[in-house]
Protein backbone atom coordinates (compact mmCIF):
# COMPACT_ATOMS: atom_id res chain seq x y z
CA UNK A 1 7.19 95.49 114.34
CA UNK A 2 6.89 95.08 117.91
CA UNK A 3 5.31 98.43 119.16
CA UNK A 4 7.10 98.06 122.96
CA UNK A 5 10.33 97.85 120.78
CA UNK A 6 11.80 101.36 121.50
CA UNK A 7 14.96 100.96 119.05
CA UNK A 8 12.17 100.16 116.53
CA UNK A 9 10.46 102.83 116.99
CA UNK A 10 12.86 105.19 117.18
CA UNK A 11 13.84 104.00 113.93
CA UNK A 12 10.42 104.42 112.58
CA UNK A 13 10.57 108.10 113.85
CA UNK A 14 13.94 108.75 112.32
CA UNK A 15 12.87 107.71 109.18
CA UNK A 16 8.77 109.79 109.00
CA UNK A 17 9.46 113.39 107.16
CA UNK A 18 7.57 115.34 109.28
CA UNK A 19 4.62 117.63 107.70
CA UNK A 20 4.25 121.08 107.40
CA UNK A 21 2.26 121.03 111.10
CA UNK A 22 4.64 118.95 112.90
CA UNK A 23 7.32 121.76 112.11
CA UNK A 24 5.90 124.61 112.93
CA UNK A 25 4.71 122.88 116.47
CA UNK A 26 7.96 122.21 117.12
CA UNK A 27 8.99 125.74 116.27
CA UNK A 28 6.56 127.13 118.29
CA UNK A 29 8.08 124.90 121.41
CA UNK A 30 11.15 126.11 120.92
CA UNK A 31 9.72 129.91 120.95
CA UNK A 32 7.84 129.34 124.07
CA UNK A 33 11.04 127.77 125.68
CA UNK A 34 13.20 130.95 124.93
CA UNK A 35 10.19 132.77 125.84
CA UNK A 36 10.23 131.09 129.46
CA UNK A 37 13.38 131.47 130.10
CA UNK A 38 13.36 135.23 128.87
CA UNK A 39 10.68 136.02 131.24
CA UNK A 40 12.04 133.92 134.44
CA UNK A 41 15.54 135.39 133.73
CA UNK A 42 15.21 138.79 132.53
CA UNK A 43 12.11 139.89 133.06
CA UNK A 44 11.24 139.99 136.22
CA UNK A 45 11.48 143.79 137.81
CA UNK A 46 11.56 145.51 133.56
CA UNK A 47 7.74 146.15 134.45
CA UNK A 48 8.35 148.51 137.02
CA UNK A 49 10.72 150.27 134.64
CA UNK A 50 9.62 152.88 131.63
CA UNK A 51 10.67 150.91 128.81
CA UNK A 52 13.26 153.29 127.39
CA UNK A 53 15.38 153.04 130.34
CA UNK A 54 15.61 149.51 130.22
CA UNK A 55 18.73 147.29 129.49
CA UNK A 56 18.58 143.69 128.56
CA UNK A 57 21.08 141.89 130.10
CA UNK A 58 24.39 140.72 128.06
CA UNK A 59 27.08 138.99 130.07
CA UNK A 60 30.47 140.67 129.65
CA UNK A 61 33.65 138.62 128.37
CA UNK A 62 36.61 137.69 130.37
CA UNK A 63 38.24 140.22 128.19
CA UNK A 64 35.81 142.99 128.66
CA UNK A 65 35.95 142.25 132.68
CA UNK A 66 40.21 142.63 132.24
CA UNK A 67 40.04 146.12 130.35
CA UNK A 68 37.39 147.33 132.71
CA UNK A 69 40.00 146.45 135.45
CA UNK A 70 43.25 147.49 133.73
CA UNK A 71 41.25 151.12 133.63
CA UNK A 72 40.21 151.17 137.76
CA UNK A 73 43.60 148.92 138.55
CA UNK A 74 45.03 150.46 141.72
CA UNK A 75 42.29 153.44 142.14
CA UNK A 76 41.27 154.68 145.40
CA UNK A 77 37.31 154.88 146.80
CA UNK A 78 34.16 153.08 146.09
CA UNK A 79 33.63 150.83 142.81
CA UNK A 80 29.81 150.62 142.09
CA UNK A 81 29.19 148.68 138.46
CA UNK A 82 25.32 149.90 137.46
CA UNK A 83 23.17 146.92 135.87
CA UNK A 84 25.60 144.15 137.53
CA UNK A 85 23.89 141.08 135.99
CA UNK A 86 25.38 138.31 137.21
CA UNK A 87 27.93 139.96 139.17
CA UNK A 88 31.44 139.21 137.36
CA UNK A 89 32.70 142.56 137.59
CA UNK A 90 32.19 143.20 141.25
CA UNK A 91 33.62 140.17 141.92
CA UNK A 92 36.94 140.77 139.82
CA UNK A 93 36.94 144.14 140.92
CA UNK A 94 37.08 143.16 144.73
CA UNK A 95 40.02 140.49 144.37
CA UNK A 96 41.89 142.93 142.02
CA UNK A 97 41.79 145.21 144.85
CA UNK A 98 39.05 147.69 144.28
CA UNK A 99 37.27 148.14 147.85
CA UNK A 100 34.70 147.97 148.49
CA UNK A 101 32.66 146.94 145.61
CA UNK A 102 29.72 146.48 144.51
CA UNK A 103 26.77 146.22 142.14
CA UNK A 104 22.86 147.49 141.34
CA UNK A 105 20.67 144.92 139.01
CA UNK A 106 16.95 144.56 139.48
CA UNK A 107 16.60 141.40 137.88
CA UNK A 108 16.36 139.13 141.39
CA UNK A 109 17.71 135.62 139.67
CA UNK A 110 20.81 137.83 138.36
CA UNK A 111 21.30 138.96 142.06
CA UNK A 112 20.99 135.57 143.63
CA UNK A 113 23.37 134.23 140.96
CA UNK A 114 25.55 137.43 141.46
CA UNK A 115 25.98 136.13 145.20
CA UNK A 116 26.30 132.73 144.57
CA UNK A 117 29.43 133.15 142.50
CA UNK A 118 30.40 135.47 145.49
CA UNK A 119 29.69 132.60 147.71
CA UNK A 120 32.01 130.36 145.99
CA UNK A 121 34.38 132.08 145.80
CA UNK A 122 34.60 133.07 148.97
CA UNK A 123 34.06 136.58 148.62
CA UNK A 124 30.16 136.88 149.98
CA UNK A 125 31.13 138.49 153.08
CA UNK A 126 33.10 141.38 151.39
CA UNK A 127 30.87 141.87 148.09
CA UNK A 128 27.46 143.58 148.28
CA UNK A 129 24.99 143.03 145.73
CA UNK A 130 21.79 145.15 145.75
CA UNK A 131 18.45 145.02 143.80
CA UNK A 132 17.81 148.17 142.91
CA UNK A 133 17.09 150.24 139.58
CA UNK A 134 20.35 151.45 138.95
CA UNK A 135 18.43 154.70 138.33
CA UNK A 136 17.83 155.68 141.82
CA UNK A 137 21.27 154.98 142.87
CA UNK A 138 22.75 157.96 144.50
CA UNK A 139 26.24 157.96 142.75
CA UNK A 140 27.49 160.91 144.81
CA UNK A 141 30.33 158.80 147.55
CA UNK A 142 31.43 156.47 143.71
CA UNK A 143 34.73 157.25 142.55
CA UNK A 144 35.07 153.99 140.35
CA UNK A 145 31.95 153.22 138.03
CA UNK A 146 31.61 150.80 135.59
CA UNK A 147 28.70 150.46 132.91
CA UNK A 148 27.75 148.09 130.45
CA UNK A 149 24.80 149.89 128.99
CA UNK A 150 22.53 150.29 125.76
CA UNK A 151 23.25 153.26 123.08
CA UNK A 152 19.61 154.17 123.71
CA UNK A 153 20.10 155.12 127.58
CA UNK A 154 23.49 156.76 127.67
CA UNK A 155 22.78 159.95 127.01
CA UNK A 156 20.61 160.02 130.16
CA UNK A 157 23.23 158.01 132.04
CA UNK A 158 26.01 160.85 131.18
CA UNK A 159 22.84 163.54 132.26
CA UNK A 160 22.99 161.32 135.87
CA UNK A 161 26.94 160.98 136.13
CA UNK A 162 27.52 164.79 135.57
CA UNK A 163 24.70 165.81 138.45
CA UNK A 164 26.10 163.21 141.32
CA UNK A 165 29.35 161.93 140.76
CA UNK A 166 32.36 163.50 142.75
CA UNK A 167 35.66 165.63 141.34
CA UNK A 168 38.23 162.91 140.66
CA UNK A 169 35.23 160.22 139.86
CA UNK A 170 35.97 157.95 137.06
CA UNK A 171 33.29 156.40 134.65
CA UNK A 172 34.14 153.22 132.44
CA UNK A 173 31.52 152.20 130.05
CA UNK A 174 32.02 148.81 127.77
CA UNK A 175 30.81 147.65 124.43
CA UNK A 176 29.80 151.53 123.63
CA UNK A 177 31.38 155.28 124.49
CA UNK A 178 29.44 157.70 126.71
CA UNK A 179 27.83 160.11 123.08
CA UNK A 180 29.47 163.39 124.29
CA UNK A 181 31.96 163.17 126.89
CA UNK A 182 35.56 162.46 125.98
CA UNK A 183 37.72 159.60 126.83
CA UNK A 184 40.63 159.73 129.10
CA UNK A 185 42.09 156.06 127.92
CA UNK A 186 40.56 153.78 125.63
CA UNK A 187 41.40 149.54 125.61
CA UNK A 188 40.11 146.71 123.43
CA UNK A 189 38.97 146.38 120.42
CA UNK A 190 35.65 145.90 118.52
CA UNK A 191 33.03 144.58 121.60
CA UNK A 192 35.79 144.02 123.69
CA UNK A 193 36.75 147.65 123.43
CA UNK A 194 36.59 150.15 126.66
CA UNK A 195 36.22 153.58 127.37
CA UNK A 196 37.59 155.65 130.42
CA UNK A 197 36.01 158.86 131.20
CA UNK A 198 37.76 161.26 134.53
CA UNK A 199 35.26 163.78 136.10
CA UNK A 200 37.21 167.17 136.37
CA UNK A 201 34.26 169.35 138.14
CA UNK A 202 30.40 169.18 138.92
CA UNK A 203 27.63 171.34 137.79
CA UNK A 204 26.16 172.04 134.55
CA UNK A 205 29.24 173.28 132.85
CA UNK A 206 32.18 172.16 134.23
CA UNK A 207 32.43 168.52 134.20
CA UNK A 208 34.03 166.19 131.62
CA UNK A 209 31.34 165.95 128.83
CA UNK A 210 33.02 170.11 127.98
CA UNK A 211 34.63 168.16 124.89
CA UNK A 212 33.09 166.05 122.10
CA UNK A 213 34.33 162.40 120.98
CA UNK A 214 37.13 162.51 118.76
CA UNK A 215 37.87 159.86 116.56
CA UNK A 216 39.64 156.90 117.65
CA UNK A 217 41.36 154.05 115.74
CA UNK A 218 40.17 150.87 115.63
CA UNK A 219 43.57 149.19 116.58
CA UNK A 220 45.36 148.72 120.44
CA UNK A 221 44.87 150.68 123.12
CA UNK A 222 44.83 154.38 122.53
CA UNK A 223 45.27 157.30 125.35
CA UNK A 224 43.46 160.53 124.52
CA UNK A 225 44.21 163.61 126.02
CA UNK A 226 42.66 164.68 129.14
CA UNK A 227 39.95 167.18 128.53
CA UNK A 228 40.47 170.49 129.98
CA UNK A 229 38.19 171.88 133.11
């Protein structure tokens, strides 16, 4: 065989069963890939963060960014969406009409890309996108919040929401419901599925975690009663 022959030798190569050490080499490049990209995309900014209040970063779906808007559709005040990622919500949110809008991630890349979609689509002037732990972000001038957040830090997120947000505030969290506060509306189903939660008071007891979840079935949209102040 000529050895400068590259069909040959790709032939050859096509045709060798690799060993026990060629595969796991090559599974340990493909670890250390994901691994890169993990800690260029993700990363960056966690270390500054106690580990239980960190959030890995999940895109939502076209469908989970249109129930999140069919919930704030048409609603006065400030739309903030805490842990932004790459920005999809803000953006929808502004050309739906929510004003102004805009979104906390500390992940820098996520930020820059969060503006460059902004950029394109020629929305960068009238967006805002801010790196910032979205757990020193003074929620008290929000009356629109959206969350797409981790079972493991909601409890404390509700804890947050009750102490800053305003009378009339409302909360929409995706993939998973707030643990005790009940839902004004729900939409979606399975990870698609929304929950819409109206602040009726501030302070320690008056607010709208006063009732527990009920049960709610898995199929179409469902309105739950409001709970009472």
């Amino acid at each position: 065989m000529d050895q400068d022959d590259p069909a040959e030798a790709l032939t050859e190569l096509r045709e060798k069963r690799l060993g026990l050490l060629e595969i796991v080499q090559a599974a340990a490049g493909s670890g250390l890939a994901v691994y890169t990209i993990w800690a260029l995309l993700l990363q960056p900014g966690f270390r500054r963060v106690p580990l239980r209040l960190q959030v890995p970063y999940v895109g939502a779906s076209a469908r989970q960014v249109e129930n999140v808007l069919s919930l704030l559709r048409g609603r006065p005040g400030k739309m903030v969406d805490l842990g932004s990622g790459d920005g999809r919500i803000v953006l929808a949110a502004h050309q739906c009409g929510l004003r102004p809008a805009m979104g906390y991630e500390l992940n820098p890349w996520l930020v820059g890309l969060a503006r460059l979609h902004a950029w394109r689509a020629g929305c960068s002037a009238s967006v805002c996108y801010h790196r910032k732990d979205l757990w020193k972000v003074s929620l008290r001038d929000c009356h629109n919040v959206s969350v797409f957040l981790a079972p493991s830090v909601l409890q404390l997120l509700e804890d947050k929401l009750q102490a800053e947000l305003p009378v009339g505030a409302r909360v929409v969290s995706g993939r998973f419901p707030l643990p005790t506060w009940q839902p004004v509306a729900v939409v979606g189903e399975g990870t698609d599925r929304v929950w819409a939660y109206d602040v009726h008071g501030s302070g320690p007891t008056v607010s709208s975690c006063g009732v527990p979840i009920k049960a709610i079935p898995e199929s179409s949209s469902t309105l739950v009663p409001r709970a009472p102040v």
